[in-house]
Protein backbone atom coordinates (compact mmCIF):
# COMPACT_ATOMS: atom_id res chain seq x y z
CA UNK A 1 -0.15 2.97 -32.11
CA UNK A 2 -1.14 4.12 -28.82
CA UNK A 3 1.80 5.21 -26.36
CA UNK A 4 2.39 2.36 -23.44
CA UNK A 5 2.26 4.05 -20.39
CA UNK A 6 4.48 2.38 -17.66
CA UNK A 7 3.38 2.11 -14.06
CA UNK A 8 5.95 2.12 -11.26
CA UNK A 9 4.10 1.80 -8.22
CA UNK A 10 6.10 2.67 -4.75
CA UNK A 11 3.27 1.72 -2.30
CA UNK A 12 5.47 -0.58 -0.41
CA UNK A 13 8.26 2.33 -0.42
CA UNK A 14 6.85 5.69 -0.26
CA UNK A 15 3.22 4.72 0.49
CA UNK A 16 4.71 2.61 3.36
CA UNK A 17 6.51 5.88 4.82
CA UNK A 18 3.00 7.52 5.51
CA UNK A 19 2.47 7.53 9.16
CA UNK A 20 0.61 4.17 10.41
CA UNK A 21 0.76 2.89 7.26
CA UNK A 22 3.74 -0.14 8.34
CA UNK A 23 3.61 -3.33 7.14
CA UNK A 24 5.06 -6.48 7.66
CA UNK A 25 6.63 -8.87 5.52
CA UNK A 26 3.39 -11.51 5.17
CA UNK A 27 1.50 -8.15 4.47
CA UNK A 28 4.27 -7.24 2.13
CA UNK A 29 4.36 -10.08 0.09
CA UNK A 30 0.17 -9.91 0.07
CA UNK A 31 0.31 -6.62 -1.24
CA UNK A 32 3.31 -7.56 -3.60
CA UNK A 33 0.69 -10.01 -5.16
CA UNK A 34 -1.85 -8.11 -6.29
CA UNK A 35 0.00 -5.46 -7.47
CA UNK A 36 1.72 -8.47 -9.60
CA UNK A 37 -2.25 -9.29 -10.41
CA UNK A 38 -3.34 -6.02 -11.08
CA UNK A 39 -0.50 -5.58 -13.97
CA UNK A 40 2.35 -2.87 -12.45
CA UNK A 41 5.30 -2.55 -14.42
CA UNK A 42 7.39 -2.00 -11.92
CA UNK A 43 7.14 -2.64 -8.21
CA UNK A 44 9.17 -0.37 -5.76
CA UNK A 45 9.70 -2.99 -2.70
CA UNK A 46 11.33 -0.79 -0.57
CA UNK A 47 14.69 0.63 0.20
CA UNK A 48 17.00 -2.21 0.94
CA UNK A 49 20.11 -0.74 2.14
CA UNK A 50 17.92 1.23 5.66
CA UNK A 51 17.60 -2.05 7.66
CA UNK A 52 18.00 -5.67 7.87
CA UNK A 53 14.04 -5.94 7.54
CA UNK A 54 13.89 -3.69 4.43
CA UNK A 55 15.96 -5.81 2.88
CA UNK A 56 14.64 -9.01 3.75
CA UNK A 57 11.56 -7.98 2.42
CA UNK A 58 13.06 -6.23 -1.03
CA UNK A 59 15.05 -9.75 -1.65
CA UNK A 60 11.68 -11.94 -0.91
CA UNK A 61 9.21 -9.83 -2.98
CA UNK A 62 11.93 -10.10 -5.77
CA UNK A 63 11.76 -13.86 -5.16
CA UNK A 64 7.74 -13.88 -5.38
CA UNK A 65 6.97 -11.82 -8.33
CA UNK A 66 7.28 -13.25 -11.56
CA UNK A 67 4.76 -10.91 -14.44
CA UNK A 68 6.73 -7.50 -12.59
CA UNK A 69 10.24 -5.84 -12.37
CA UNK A 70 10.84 -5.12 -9.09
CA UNK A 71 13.10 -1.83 -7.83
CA UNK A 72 15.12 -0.73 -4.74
CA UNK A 73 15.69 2.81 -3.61
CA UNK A 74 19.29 4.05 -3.08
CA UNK A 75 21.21 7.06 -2.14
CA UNK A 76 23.91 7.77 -4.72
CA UNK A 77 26.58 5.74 -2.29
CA UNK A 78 28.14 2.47 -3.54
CA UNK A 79 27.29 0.50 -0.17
CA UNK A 80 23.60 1.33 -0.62
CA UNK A 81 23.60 0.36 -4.88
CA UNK A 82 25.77 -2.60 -3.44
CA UNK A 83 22.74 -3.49 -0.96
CA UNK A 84 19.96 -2.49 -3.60
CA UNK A 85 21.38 -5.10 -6.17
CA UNK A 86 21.98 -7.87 -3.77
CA UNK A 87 18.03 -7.55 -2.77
CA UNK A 88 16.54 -7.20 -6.03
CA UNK A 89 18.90 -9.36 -8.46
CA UNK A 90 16.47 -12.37 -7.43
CA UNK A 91 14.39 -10.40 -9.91
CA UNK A 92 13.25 -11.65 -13.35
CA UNK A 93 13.70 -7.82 -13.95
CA UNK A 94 15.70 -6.19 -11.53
CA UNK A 95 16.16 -2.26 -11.47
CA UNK A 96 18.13 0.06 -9.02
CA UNK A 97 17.16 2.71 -8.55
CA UNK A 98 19.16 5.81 -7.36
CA UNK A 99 18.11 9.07 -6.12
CA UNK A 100 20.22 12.62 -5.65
CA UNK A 101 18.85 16.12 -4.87
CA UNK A 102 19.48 19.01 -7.88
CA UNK A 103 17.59 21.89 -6.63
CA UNK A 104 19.69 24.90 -4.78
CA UNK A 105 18.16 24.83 -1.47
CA UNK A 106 18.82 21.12 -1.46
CA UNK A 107 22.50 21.49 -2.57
CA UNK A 108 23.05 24.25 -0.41
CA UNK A 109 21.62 22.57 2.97
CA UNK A 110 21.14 18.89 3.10
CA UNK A 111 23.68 17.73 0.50
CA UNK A 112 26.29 20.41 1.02
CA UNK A 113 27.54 20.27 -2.56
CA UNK A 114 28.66 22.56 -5.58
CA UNK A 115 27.14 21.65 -9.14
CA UNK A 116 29.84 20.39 -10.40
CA UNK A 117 30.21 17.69 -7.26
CA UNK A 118 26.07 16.66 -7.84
CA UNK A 119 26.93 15.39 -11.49
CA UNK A 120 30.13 13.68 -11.20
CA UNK A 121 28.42 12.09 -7.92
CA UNK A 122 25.08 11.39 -10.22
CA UNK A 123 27.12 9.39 -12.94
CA UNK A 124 29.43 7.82 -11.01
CA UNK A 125 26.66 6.11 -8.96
CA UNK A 126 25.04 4.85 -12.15
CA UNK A 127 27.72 3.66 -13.60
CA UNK A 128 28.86 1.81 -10.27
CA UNK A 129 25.64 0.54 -10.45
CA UNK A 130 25.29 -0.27 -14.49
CA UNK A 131 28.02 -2.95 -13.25
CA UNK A 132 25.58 -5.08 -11.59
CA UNK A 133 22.32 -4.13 -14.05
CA UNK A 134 20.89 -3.18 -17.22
CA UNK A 135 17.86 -1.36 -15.70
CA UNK A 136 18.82 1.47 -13.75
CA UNK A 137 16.70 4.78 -12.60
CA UNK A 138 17.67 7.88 -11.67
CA UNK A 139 15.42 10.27 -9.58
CA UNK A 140 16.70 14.01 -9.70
CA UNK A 141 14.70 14.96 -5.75
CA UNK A 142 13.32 18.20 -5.56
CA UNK A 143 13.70 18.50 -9.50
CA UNK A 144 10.26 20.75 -9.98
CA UNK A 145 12.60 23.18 -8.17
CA UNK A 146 15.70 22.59 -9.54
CA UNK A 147 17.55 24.88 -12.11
CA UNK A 148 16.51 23.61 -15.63
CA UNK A 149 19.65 23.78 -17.68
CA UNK A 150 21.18 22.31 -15.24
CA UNK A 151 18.61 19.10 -14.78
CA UNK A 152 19.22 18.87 -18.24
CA UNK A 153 22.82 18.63 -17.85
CA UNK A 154 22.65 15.78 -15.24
CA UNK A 155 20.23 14.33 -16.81
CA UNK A 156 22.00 13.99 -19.98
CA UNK A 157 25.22 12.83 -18.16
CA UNK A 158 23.17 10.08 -15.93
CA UNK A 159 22.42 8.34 -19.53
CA UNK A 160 26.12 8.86 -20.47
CA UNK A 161 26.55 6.22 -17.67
CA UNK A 162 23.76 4.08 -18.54
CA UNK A 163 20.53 5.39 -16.97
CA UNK A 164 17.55 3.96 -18.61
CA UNK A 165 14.83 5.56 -16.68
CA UNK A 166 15.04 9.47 -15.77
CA UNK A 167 12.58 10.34 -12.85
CA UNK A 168 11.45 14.08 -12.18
CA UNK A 169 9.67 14.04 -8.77
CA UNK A 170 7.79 16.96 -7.46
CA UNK A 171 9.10 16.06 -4.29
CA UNK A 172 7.25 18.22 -2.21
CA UNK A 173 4.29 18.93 -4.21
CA UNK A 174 4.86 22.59 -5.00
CA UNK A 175 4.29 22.45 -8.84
CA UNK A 176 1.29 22.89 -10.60
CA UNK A 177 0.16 21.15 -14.08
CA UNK A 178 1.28 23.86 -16.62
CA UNK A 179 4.71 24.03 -14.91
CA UNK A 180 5.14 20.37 -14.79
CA UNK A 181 4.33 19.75 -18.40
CA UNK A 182 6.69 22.84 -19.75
CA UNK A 183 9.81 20.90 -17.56
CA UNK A 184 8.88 17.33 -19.06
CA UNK A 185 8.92 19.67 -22.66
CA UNK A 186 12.03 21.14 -21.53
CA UNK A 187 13.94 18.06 -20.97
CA UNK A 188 12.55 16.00 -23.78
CA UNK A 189 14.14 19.35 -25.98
CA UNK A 190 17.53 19.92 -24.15
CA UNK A 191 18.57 16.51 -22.69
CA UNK A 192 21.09 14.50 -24.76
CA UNK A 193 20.52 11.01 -25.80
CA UNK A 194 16.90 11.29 -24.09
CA UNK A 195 15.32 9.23 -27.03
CA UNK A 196 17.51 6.40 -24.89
CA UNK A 197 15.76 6.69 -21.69
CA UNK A 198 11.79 6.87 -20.39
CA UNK A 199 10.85 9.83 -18.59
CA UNK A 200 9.28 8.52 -15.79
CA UNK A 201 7.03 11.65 -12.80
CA UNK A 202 7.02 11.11 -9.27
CA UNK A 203 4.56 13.73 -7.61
CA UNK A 204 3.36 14.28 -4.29
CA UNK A 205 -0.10 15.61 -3.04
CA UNK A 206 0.42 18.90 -0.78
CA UNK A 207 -1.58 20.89 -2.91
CA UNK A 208 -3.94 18.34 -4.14
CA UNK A 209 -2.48 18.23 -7.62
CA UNK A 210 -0.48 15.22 -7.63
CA UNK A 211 -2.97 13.36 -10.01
CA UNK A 212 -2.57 16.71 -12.35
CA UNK A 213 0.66 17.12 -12.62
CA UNK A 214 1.35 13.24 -13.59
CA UNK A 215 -1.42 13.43 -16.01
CA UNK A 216 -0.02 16.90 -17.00
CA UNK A 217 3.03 15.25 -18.14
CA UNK A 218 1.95 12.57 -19.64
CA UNK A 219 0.18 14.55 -22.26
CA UNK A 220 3.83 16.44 -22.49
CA UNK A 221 5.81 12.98 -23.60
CA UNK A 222 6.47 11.43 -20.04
CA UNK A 223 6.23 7.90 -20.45
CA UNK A 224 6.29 6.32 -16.77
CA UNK A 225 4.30 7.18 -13.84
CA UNK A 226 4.83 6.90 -10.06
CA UNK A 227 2.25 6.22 -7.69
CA UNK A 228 0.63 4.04 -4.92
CA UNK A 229 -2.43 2.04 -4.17
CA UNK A 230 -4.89 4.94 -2.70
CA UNK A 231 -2.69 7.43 -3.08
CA UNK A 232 -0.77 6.70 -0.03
CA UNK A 233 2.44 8.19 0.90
CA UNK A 234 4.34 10.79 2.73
CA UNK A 235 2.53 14.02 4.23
CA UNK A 236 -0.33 14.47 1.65
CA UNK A 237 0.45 11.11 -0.26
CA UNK A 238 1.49 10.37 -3.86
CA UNK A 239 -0.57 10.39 -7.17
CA UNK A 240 -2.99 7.70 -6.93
CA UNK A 241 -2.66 4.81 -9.07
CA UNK A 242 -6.76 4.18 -9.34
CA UNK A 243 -7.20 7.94 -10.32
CA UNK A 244 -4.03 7.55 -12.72
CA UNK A 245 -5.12 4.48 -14.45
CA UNK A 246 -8.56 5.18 -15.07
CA UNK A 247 -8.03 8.80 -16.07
CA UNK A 248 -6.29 7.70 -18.95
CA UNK A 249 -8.93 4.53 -19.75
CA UNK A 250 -11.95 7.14 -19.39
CA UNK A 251 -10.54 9.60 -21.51
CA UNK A 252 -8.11 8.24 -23.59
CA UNK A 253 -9.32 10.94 -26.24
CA UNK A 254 -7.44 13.44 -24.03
CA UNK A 255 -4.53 11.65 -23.57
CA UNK A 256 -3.77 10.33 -27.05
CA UNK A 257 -4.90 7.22 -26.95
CA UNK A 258 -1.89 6.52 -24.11
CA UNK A 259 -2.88 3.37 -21.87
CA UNK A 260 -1.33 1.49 -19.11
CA UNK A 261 -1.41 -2.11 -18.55
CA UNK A 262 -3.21 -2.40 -15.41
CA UNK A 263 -5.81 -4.58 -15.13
CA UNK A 264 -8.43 -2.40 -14.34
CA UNK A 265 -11.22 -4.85 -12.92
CA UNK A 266 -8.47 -5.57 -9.93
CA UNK A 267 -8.40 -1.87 -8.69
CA UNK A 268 -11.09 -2.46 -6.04
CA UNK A 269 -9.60 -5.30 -4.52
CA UNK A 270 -6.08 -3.86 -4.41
CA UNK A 271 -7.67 -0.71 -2.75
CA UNK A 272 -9.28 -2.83 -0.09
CA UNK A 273 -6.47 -5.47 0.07
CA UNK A 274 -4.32 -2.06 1.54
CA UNK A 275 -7.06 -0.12 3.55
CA UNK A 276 -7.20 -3.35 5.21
CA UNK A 277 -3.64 -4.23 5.94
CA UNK A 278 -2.88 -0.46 7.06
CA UNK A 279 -6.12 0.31 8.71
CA UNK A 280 -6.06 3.40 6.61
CA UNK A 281 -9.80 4.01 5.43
CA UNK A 282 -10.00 6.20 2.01
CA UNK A 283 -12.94 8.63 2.70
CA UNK A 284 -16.29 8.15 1.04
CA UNK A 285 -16.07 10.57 -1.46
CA UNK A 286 -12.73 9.45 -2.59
CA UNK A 287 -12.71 9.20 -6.19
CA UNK A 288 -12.55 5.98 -7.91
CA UNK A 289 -12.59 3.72 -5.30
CA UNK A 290 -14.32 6.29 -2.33
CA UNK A 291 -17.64 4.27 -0.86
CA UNK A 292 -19.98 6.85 -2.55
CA UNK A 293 -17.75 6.85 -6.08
CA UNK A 294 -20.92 5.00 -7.83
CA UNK A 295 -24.05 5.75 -5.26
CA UNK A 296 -26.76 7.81 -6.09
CA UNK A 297 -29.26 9.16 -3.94
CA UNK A 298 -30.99 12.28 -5.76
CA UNK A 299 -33.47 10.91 -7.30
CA UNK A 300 -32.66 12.96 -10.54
CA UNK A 301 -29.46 10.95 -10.62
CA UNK A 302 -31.21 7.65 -9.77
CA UNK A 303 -34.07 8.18 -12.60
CA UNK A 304 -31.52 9.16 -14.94
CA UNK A 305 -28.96 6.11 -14.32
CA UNK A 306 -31.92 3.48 -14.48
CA UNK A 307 -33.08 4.93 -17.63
CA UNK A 308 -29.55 5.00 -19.15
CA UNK A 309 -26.73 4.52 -16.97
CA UNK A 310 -24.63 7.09 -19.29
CA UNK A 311 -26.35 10.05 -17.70
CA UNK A 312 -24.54 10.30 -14.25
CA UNK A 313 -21.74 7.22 -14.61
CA UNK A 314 -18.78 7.59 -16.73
CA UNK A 315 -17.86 4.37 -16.08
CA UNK A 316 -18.98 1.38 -14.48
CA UNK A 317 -18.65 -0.53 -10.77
CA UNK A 318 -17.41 -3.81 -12.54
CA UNK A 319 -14.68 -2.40 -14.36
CA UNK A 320 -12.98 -1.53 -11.59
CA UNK A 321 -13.54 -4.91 -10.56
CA UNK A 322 -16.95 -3.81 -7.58
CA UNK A 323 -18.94 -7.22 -7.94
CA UNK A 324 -22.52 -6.53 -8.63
CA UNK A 325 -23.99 -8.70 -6.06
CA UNK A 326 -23.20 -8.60 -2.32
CA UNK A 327 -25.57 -10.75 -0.32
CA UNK A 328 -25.04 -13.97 -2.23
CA UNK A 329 -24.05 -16.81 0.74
CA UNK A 330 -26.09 -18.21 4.11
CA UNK A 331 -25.45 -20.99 5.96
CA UNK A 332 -27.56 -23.23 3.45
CA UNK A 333 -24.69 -22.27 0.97
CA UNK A 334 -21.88 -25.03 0.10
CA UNK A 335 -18.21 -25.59 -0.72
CA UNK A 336 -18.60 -24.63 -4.53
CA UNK A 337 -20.57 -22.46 -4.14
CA UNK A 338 -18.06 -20.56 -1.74
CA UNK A 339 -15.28 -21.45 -3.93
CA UNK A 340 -16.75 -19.48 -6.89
CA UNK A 341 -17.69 -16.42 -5.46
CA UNK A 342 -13.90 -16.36 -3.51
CA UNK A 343 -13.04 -16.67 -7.03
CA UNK A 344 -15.46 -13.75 -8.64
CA UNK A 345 -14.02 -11.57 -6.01
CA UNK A 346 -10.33 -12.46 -7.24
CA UNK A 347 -9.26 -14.56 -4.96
CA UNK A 348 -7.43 -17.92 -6.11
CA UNK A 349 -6.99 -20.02 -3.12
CA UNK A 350 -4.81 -23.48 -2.74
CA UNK A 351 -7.28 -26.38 -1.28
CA UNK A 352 -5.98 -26.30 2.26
CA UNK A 353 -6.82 -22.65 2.40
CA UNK A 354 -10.08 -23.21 1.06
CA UNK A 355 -11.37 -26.04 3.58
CA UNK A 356 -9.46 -23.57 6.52
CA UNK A 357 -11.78 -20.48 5.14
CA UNK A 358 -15.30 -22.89 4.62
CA UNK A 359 -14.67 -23.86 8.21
CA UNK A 360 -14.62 -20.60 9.35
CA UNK A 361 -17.90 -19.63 6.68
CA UNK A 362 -19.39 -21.83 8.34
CA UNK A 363 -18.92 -20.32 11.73
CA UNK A 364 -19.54 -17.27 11.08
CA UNK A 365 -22.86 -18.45 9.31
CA UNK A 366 -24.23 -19.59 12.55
CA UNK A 367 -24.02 -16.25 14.02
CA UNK A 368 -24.78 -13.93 10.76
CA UNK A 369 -28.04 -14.37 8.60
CA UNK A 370 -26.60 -13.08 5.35
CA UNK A 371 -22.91 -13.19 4.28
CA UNK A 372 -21.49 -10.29 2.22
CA UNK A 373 -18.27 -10.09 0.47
CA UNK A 374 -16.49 -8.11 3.31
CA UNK A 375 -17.36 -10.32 5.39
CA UNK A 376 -15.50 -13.12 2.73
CA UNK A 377 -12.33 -11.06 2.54
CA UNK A 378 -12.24 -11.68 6.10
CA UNK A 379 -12.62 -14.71 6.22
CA UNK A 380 -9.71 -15.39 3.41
CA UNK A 381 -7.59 -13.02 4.95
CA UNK A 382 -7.74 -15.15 8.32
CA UNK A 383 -7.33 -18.04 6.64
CA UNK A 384 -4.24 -17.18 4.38
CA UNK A 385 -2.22 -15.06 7.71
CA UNK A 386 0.91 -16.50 8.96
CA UNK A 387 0.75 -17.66 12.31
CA UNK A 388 4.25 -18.83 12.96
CA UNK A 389 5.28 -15.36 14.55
CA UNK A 390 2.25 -15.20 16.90
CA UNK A 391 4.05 -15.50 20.58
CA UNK A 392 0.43 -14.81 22.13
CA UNK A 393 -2.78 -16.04 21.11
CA UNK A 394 -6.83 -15.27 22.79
CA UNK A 395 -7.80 -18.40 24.43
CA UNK A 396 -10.70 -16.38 26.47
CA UNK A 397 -11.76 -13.34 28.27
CA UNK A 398 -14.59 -12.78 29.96
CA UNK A 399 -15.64 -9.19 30.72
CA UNK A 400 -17.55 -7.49 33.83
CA UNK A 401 -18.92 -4.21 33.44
CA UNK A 402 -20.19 -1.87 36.16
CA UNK A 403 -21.50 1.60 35.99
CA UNK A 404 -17.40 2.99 36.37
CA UNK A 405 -15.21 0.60 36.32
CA UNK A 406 -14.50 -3.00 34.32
CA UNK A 407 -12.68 -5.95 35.44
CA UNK A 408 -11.60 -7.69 32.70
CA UNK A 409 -10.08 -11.43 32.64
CA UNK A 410 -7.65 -12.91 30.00
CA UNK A 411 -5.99 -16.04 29.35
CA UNK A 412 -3.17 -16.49 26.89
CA UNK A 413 -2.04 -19.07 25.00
CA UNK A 414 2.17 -18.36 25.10
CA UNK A 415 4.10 -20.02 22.78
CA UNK A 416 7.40 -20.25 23.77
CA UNK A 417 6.37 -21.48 27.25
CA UNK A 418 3.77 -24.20 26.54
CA UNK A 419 1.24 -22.53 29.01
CA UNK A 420 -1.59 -20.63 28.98
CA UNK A 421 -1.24 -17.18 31.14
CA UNK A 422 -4.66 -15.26 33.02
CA UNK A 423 -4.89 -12.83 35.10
CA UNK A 424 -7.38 -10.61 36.13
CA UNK A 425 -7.37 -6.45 36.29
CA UNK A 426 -9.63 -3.86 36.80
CA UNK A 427 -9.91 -0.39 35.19
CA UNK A 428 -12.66 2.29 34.32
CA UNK A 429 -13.98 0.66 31.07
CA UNK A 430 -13.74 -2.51 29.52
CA UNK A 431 -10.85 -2.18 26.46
CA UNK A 432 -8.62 -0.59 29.17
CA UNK A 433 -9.24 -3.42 31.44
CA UNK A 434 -8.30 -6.05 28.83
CA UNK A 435 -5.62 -4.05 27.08
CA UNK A 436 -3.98 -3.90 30.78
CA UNK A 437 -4.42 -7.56 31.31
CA UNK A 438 -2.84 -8.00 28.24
CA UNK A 439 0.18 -5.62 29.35
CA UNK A 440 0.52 -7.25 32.57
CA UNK A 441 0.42 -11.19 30.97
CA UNK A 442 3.26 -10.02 27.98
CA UNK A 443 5.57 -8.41 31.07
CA UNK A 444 5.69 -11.70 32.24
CA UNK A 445 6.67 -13.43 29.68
CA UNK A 446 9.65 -10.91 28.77
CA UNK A 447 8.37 -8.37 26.66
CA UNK A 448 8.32 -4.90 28.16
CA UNK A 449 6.06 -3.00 26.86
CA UNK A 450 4.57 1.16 27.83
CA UNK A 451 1.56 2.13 29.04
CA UNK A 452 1.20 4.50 26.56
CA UNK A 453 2.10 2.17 23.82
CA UNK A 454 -1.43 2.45 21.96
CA UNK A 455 -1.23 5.61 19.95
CA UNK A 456 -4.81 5.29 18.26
CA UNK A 457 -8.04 2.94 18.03
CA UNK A 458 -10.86 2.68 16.05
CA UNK A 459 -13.33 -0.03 15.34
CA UNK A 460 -16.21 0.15 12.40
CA UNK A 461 -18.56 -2.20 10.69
CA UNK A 462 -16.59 -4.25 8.23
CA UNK A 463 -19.84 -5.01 6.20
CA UNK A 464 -23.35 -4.60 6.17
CA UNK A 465 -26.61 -6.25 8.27
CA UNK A 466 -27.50 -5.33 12.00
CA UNK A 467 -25.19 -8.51 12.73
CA UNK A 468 -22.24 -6.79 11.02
CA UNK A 469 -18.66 -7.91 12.00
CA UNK A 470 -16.53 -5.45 13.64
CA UNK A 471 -13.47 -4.45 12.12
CA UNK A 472 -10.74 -3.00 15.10
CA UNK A 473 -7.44 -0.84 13.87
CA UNK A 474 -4.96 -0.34 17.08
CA UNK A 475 -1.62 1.34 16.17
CA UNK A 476 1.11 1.29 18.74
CA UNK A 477 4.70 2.19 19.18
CA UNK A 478 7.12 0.73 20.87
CA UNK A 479 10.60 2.81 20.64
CA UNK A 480 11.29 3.28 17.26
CA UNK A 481 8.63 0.50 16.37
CA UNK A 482 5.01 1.25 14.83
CA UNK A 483 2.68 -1.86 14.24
CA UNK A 484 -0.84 -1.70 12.61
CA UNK A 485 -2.63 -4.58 14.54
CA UNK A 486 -6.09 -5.52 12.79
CA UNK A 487 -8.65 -7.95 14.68
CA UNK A 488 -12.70 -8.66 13.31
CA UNK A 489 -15.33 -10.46 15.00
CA UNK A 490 -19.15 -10.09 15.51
CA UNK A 491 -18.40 -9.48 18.77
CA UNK A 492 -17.06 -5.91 18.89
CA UNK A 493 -14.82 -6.61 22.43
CA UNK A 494 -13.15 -9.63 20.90
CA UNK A 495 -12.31 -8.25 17.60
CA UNK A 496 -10.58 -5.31 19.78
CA UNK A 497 -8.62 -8.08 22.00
CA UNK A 498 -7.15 -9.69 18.31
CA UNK A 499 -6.30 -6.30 17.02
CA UNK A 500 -4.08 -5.20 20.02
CA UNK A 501 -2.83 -8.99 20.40
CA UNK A 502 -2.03 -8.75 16.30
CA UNK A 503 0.03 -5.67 17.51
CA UNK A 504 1.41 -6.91 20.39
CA UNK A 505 2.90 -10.12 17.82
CA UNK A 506 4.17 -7.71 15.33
CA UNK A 507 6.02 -5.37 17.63
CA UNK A 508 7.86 -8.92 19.30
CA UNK A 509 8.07 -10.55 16.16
């Protein structure tokens, strides 16, 4: 038979810890979904024991997914396995799992520790945790630099106190294949018991080999992989789970036949499900899932495809779930029609958030001639947000532009209060105008927020036509506090008013 391939996927841990890439719990729980959907193993939901909010979110995604195990990070401390069990024992498959550094620079200077203090403090916190579960995992940080006999030796004493899972992360992406797949060797030779545990990889990107390496050691008997949804993570990012998964579908001849479980027609959605909720765009030439992974301009390459598509595509759009048709809707189209394609594009909707989306369709049909399917995620996103945390809502603005300066006015809709706020400001363009107003009307109201407060903008064409919606990504910081606020709209002003209002909500919420 063909070796099972697990997937752990930390997106909403270590992808999460990439710069801008913050979510909140609604986006969370959407995210938590479709990797449930697209067939994870495992799903890393954060580290529960670091704040109240982590671990409100760890115990709710444990709650929600039902096809999935779902994991929490800890430190090798009782209080944090204590905190890591409470979150995820909602679970229908619960897993702790614990992490402690074994290389000698880590010893030496963060954890301060001899040898023999790393493994007694290694199997103790397993088996405080092997109290509360059956699944536990233990990650040996910085072990592609660690001494190899003695990995071995904590490795073989973890299972001793009931590891199940044994992670080696290349913590800071130093490694390269060959090395990577002689220490998975190494271990699978010299660790005791190992036949009782999975050896799970955790590698990071700083050299651009994170994909290698994993695949590296899955060829060498490693039989769980870590990675996120585009690759995301800290500094360079982790191994990405698209290039992961359909490295071993494409050429399962190299790989032994080894496959994962992953339902590989939901890749594309899952990719755009988190570009959206992050802002974080993958660049065209990203592989897999990268805008350009399946275009073909030479004509060379655009004879040869429509004679056979074998000669320039190794695989194809739709099995990584990219629907073949795009302009399929208009304002002539109706309910089941809608309904179906929502559902071609993955999308399962309840019937209230069906008739809340058509409404909208419908809108938006008045002002656009051809609906795509960006445009639909949209429109299904809107419709299946939370609104309950939204303090401040657009009622309207109206802009005035002049050669150098913009007066911009805005009126509120506050919550809390049961009034609508306006006021009227002046600046030198017309998003600083607005985004003042904005500042100005939230002051009142309580919320104190910087000038400098929006760290970065952007705004881009969400989907295709000359009447395109706009898609607007604002990240801002507030203290300690960074909030991805996402706003769309044919008009390009407006959809830049809901994305730093969307902010504005998170950061008070």
């Amino acid at each position: 038979m063909a070796k099972r391939i697990k997937v752990f996927d930390t997106t909403l841990r270590d992808g999460e810890q990439s710069p801008g890439c913050s979510m909140n719990l609604n986006e969370k729980l959407e995210v938590a979904k479709q990797l449930e959907k697209l067939g994870v193993d495992v799903i890393e939901a954060g580290y529960a024991f670091s704040s109240p909010e982590d671990f409100e979110s760890v115990t709710a995604i444990a709650k929600l997914v039902k096809n999935a195990g779902v994991a929490s990070l800890s430190r090798a401390l009782n209080k944090d396995i204590d905190a890591a069990y409470d979150a995820v024992r909602h679970s229908a498959a619960p897993r702790v799992h614990i992490f402690l550094a074994t290389s000698p620079i880590h010893m030496q200077y963060k954890l301060k520790m001899t040898e023999d203090e790393v493994v007694a403090r290694a199997a103790a916190a397993v088996a405080h945790a092997k109290k509360y579960c059956s699944d536990i995992e233990f990650s040996a940080e910085d072990a592609s630099r660690s001494d190899k006999a003695f990995l071995a030796r904590v490795f073989s004493e973890v299972i001793k106190a009931g590891a199940t899972v044994l992670n080696v992360p290349d913590t800071v992406g130093y490694s390269t294949p060959d090395e990577m797949a002689a220490l998975v060797t190494y271990l699978l030779e010299n660790v005791q018991d190992i036949d009782k545990a999975d050896i799970s990889v955790h590698c990071h990107n700083d050299l651009g080999l994170a994909v290698a390496n994993t695949l590296a050691c899955v060829k060498a008997g490693a039989t769980q992989v870590e990675c996120t949804i585009n690759g995301i993570g800290e500094r360079a990012g982790n191994a990405s789970l698209e290039e992961l998964v359909m490295n071993l579908h494409t050429r399962a001849d190299v790989y032994g036949g080894a496959q994962t479980g992953v339902k590989t027609d939901q890749i594309y959605r899952a990719s755009r499900l988190v570009q959206k909720i992050t802002g974080v765009k993958v660049a065209p030439t990203k592989a897999i899932v990268g805008k350009n992974a399946f275009a073909h301009e030479s004509g060379i390459h655009q004879h040869g495809v429509l004679a056979h598509r074998e000669t320039y595509e190794i695989m194809t759009p739709q099995s990584i779930g990219i629907p073949q048709n795009k302009m399929v809707l208009g304002k002539h189209s109706g309910r089941h029609g809608f309904k179906d394609r929502l559902t071609e594009l993955g999308y399962y909707l309840n019937q209230q958030e069906i008739d809340e989306a058509f409404v909208r369709f419908k809108a938006l049909a008045d002002k656009k001639k051809v609906i795509f399917d960006e445009d639909l995620e949209i429109l299904v996103k809107n419709a299946t947000s939370d609104y309950s945390q939204q303090r401040f809502t657009l009622v309207n603005f109206k802009i005035d532009s002049y050669k150098a300066s913009a007066q911009a006015h805005i009126c509120l809709d506050v919550r809390d209060s049961g009034e609508e706020s306006a006021i009227c400001l002046s600046n030198s363009g017309p998003l600083e105008a607005a985004f003042s107003a904005i500042n100005e009307i939230i002051k009142r109201h309580g919320c104190k927020f910087e000038k400098d407060a929006l760290k970065h903008y952007d705004v881009h064409a969400a989907s295709g036509g000359e009447d395109a919606v706009a898609a607007a990504v604002v990240k801002l910081a507030c203290g300690d506090k960074k909030v991805t606020g996402r706003g769309e709209s044919t008009n390009t002003i407006m959809a830049s008013i809901e994305a730093y209002l969307n902010g504005v909500n998170k950061l008070w919420a």
